[in-house]
N, C-alpha and C. Protein backbone atom coordinates (compact mmCIF):
# COMPACT_ATOMS: atom_id res chain seq x y z
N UNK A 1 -91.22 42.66 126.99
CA UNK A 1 -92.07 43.08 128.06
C UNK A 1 -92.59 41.84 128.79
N UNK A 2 -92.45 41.69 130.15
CA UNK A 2 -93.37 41.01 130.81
C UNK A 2 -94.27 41.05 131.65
N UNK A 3 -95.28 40.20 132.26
CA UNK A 3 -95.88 40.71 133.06
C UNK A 3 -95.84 40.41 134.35
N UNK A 4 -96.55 40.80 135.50
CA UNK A 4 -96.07 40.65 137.40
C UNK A 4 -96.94 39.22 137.40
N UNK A 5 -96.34 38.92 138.29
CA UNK A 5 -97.15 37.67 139.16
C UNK A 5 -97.93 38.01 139.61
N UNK A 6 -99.60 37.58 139.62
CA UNK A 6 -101.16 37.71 140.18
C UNK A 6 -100.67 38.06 142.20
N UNK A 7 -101.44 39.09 142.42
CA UNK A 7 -100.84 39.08 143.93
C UNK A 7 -101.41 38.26 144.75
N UNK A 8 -100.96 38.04 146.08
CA UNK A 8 -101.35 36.99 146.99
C UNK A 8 -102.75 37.12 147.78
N UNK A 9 -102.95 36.35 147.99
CA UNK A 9 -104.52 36.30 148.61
C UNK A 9 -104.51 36.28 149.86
N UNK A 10 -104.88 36.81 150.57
CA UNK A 10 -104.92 36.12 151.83
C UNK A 10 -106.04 35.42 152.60
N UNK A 11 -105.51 34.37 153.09
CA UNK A 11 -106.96 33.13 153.30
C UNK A 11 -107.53 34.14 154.67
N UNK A 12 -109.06 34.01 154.64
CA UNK A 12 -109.38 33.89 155.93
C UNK A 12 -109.35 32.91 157.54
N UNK A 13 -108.76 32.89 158.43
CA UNK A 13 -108.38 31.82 159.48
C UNK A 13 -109.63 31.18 159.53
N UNK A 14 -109.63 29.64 159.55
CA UNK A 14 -110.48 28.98 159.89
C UNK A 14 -111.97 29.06 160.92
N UNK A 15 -111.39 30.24 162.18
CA UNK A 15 -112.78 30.50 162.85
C UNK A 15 -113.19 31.90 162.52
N UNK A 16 -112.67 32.33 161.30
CA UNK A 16 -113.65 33.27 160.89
C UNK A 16 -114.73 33.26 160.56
N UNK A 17 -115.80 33.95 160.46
CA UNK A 17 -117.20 34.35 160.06
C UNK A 17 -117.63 34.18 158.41
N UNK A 18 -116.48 34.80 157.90
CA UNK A 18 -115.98 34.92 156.61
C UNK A 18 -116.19 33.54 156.02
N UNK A 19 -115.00 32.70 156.52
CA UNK A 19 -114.52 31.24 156.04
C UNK A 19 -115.91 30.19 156.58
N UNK A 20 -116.22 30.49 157.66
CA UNK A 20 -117.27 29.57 157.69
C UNK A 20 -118.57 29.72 156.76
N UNK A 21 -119.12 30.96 156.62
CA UNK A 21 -120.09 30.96 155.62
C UNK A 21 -119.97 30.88 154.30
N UNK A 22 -118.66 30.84 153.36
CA UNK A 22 -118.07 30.28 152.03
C UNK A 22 -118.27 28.95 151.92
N UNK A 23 -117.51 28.37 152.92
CA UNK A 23 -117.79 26.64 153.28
C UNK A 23 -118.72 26.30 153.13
N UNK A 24 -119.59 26.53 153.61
CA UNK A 24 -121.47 25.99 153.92
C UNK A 24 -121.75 26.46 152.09
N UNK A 25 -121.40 27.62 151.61
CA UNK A 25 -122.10 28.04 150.01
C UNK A 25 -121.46 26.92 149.06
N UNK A 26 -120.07 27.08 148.96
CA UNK A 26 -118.96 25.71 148.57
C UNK A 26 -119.55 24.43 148.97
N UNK A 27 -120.25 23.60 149.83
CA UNK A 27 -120.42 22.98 150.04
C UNK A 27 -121.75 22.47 149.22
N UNK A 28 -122.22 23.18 148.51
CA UNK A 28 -123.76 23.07 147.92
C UNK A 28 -123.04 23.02 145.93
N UNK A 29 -121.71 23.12 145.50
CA UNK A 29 -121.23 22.94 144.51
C UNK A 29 -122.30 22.36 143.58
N UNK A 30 -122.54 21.09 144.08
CA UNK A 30 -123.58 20.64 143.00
C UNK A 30 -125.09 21.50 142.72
N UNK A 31 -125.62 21.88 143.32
CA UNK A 31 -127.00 22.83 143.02
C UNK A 31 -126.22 24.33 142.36
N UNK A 32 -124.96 24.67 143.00
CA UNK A 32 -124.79 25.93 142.34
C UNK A 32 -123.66 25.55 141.30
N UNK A 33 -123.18 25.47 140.27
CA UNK A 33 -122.22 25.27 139.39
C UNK A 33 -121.56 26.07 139.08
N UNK A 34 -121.86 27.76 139.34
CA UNK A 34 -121.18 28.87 138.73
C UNK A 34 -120.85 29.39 139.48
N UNK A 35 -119.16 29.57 139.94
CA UNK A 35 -118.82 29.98 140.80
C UNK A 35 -119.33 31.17 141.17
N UNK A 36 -119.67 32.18 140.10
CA UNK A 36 -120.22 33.33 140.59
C UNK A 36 -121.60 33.48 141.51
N UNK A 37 -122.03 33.03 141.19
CA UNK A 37 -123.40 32.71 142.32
C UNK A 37 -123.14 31.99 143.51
N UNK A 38 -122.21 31.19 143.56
CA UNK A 38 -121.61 30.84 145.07
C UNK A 38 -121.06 32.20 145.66
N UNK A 39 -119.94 32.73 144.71
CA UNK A 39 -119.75 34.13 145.61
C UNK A 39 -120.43 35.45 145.87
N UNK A 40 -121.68 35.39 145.20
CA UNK A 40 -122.77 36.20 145.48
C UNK A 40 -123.49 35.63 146.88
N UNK A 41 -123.79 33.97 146.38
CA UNK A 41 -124.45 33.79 147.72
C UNK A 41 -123.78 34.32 149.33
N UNK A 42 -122.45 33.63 148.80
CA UNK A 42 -121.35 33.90 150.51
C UNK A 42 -121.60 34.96 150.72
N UNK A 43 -121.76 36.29 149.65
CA UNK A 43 -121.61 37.55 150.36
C UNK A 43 -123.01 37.87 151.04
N UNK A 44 -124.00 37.45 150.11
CA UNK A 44 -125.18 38.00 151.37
C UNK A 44 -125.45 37.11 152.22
N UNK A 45 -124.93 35.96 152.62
CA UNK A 45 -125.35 35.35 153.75
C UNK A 45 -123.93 35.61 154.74
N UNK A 46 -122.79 36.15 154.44
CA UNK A 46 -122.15 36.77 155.35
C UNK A 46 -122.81 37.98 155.83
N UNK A 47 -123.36 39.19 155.02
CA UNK A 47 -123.77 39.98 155.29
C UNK A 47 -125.38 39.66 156.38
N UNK A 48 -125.79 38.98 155.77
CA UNK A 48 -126.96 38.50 156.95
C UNK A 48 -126.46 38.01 158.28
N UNK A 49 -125.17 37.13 158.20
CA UNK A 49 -125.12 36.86 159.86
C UNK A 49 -124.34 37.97 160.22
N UNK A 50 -124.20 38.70 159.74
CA UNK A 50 -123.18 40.29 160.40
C UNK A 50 -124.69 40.99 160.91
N UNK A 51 -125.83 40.89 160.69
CA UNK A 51 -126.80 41.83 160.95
C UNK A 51 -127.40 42.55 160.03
N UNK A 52 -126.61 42.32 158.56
CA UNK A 52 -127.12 43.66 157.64
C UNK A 52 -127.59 43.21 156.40
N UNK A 53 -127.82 41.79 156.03
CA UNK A 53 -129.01 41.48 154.90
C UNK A 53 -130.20 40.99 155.34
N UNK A 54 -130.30 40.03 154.20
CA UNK A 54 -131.97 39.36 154.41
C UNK A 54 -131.42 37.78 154.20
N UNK A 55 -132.87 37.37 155.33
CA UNK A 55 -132.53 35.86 155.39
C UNK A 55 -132.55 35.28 154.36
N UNK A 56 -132.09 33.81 154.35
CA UNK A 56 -131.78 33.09 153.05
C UNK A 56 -133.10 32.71 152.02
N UNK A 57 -134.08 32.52 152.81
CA UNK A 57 -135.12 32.51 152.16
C UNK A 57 -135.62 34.12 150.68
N UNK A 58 -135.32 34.93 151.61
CA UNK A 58 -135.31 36.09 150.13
C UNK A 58 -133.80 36.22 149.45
N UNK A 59 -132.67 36.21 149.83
CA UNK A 59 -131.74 36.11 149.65
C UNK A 59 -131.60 34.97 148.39
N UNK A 60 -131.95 34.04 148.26
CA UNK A 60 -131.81 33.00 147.48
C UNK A 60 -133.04 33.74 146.11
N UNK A 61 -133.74 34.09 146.47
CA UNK A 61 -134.91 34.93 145.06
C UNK A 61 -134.28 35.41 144.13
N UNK A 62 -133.80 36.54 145.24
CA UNK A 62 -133.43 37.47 144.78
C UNK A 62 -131.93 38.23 144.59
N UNK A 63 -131.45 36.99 144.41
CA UNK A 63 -129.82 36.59 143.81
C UNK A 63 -129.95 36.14 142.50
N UNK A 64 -130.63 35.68 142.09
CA UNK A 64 -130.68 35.05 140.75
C UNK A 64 -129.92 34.23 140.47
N UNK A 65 -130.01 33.19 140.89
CA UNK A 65 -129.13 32.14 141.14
C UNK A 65 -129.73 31.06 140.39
N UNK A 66 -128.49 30.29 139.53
CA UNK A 66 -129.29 29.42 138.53
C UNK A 66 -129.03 27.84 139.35
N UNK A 67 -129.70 27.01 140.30
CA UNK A 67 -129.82 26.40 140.86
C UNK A 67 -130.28 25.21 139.59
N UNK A 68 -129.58 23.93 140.19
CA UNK A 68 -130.05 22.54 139.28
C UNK A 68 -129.87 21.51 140.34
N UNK A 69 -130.94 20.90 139.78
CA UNK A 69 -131.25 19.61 140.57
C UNK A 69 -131.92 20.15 141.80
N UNK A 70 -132.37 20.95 142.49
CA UNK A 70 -133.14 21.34 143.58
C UNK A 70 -134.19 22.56 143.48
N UNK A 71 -135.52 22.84 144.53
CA UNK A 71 -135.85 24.12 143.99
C UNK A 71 -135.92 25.24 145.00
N UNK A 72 -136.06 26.12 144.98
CA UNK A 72 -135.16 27.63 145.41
C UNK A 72 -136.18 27.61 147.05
N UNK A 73 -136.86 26.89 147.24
CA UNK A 73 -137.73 26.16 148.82
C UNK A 73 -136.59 25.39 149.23
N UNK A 74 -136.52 24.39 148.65
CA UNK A 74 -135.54 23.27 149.35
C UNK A 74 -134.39 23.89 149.66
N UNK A 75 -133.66 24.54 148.47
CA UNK A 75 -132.21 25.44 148.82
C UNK A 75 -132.51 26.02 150.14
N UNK A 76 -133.56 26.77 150.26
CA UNK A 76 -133.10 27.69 151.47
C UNK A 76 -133.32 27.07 152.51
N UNK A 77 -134.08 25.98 152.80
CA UNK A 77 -134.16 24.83 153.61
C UNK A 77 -132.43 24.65 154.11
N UNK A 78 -132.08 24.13 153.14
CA UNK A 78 -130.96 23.48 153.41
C UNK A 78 -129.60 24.38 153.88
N UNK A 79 -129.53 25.63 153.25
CA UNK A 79 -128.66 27.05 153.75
C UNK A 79 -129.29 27.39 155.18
N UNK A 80 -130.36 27.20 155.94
CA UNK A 80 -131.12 28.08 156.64
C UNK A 80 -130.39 26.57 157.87
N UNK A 81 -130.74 25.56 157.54
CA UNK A 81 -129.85 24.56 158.76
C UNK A 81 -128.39 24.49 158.59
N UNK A 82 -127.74 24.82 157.60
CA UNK A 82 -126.16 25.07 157.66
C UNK A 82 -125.82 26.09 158.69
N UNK A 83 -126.76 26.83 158.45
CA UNK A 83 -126.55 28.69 159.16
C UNK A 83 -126.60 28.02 160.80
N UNK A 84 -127.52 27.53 160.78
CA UNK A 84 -128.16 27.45 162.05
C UNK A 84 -126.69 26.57 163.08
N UNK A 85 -126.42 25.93 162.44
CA UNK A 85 -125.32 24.55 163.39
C UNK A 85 -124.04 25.93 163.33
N UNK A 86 -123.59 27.16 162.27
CA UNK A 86 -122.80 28.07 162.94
C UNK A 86 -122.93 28.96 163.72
N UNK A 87 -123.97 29.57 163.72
CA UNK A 87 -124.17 30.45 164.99
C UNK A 87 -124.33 30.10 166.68
């Protein structure tokens, strides 16, 4: 018996909405270490610049996000001017 090859992904194009707000979460690697909380973050701060979460300031609370080396003020400091240079 064997098993299938993992299926293909497909990237989002570079001026997507999508890809730009991963980048900016990816880009903070060192404060977040677990990938899973990077892809929690991307999703509600995609969902916030679509119109339909909460800004990064509650967003970052109330993610539960295990942040090191910074504190959950400064983080959103620093997500809240990433955001700002894409829109």
């Amino acid at each position: 018996m064997s098993t299938l090859p993992p299926p293909k992904t497909k990237e989002f194009p570079d001026s997507s909405l999508e890809k730009k707000v991963y980048s900016i979460v990816n880009s903070f690697v060192d404060y977040l270490p677990i990938a899973n909380d990077r892809n929690r973050l991307g999703f509600g701060l995609y969902k916030y610049m679509s119109g339909e979460g909460d800004p990064p300031e509650i967003l970052i609370q109330t993610s539960k996000l295990k942040l090191e080396g910074i504190s959950a003020k400064e983080f959103a400091k620093k997500i809240k001017l990433e955001i700002e240079r894409i829109k």
